[in-house]
Protein backbone atom coordinates (compact mmCIF):
# COMPACT_ATOMS: atom_id res chain seq x y z
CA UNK A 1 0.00 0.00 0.00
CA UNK A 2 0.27 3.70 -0.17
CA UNK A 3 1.75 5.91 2.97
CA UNK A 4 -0.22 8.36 1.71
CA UNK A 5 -2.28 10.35 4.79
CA UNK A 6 -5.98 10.45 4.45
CA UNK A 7 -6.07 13.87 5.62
CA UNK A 8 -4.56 16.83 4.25
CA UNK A 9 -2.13 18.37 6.50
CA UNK A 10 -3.26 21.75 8.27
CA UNK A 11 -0.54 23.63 6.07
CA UNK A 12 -1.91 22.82 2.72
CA UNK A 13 -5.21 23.53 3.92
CA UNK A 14 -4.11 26.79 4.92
CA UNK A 15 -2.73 27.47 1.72
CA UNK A 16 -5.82 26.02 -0.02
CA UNK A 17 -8.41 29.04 1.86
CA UNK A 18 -6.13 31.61 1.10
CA UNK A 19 -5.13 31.10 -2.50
CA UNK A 20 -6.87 32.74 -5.03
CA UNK A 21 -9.71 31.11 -7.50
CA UNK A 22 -8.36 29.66 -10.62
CA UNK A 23 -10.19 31.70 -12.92
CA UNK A 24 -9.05 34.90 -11.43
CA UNK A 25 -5.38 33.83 -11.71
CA UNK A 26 -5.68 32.98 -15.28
CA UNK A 27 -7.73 36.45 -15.72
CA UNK A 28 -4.66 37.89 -14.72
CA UNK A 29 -2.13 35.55 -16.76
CA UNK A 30 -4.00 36.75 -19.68
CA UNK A 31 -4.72 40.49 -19.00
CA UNK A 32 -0.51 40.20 -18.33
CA UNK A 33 0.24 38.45 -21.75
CA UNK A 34 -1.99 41.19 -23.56
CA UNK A 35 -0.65 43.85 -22.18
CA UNK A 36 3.09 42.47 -23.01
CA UNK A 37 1.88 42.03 -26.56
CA UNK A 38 0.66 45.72 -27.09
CA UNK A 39 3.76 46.82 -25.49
CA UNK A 40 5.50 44.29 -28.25
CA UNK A 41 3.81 46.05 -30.83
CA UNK A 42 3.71 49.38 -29.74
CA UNK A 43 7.43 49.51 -29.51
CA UNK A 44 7.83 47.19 -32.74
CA UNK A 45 5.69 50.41 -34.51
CA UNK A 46 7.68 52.94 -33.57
CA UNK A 47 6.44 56.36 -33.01
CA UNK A 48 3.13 57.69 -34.52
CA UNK A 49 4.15 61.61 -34.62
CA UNK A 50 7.79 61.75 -35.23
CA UNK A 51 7.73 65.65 -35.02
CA UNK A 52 5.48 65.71 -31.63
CA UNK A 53 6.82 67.56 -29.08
CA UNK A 54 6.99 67.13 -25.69
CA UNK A 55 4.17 68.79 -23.11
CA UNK A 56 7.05 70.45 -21.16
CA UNK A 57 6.24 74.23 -20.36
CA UNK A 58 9.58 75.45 -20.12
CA UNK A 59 9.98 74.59 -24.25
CA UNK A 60 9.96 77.65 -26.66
CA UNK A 61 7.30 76.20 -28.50
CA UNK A 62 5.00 76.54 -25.57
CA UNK A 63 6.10 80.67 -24.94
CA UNK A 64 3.10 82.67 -24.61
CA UNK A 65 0.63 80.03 -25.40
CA UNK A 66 -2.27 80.17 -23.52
CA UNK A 67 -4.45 77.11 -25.21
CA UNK A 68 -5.84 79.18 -27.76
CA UNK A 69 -6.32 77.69 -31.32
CA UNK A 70 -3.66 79.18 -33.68
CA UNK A 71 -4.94 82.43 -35.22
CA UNK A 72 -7.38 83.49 -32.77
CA UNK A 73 -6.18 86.32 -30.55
CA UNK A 74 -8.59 86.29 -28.11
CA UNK A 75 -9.88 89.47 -28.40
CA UNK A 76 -13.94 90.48 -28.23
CA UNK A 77 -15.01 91.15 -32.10
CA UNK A 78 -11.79 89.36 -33.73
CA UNK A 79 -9.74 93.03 -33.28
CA UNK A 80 -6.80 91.50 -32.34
CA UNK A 81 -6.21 93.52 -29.29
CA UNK A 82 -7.80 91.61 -26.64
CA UNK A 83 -9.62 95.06 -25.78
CA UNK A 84 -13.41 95.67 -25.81
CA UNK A 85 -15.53 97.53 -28.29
């Protein structure tokens, strides 16, 4: 015969109530795989705006810009001022 105990000992039993279901560990296996293959691809692709800049204030291209679309001043009437009528 077997010596194989009939009862589980208390430490695997332990570890049995505090280990997590199986379908949320291969939830997670997955969500991990998917994310490693966007990253794959993502880096594979390269950059999608070459030119972009960063968002860093301090940059020239950001001097004076106050999130205005290009060509509009700001002004009341289109003047060009910024004054009032």
């Amino acid at each position: 015969m077997t010596d194989r105990p009939q009862h589980p000992t208390p430490a695997i039993t332990t570890l049995k109530q505090w280990a997590p279901p199986p379908a949320l560990v291969g939830f997670l296996a997955l969500l991990i795989c998917m994310f490693a293959a966007a990253y794959g691809v993502g880096a594979a692709a390269g950059p999608v705006a070459p030119g972009m800049r960063s968002g860093e204030i301090d940059s020239p291209a950001f001097d004076g810009d106050l999130g205005r679309p290009h060509g509009h001043s700001g002004g009341a009437g289109g003047t060009g001022t910024g004054g009032t009528r």
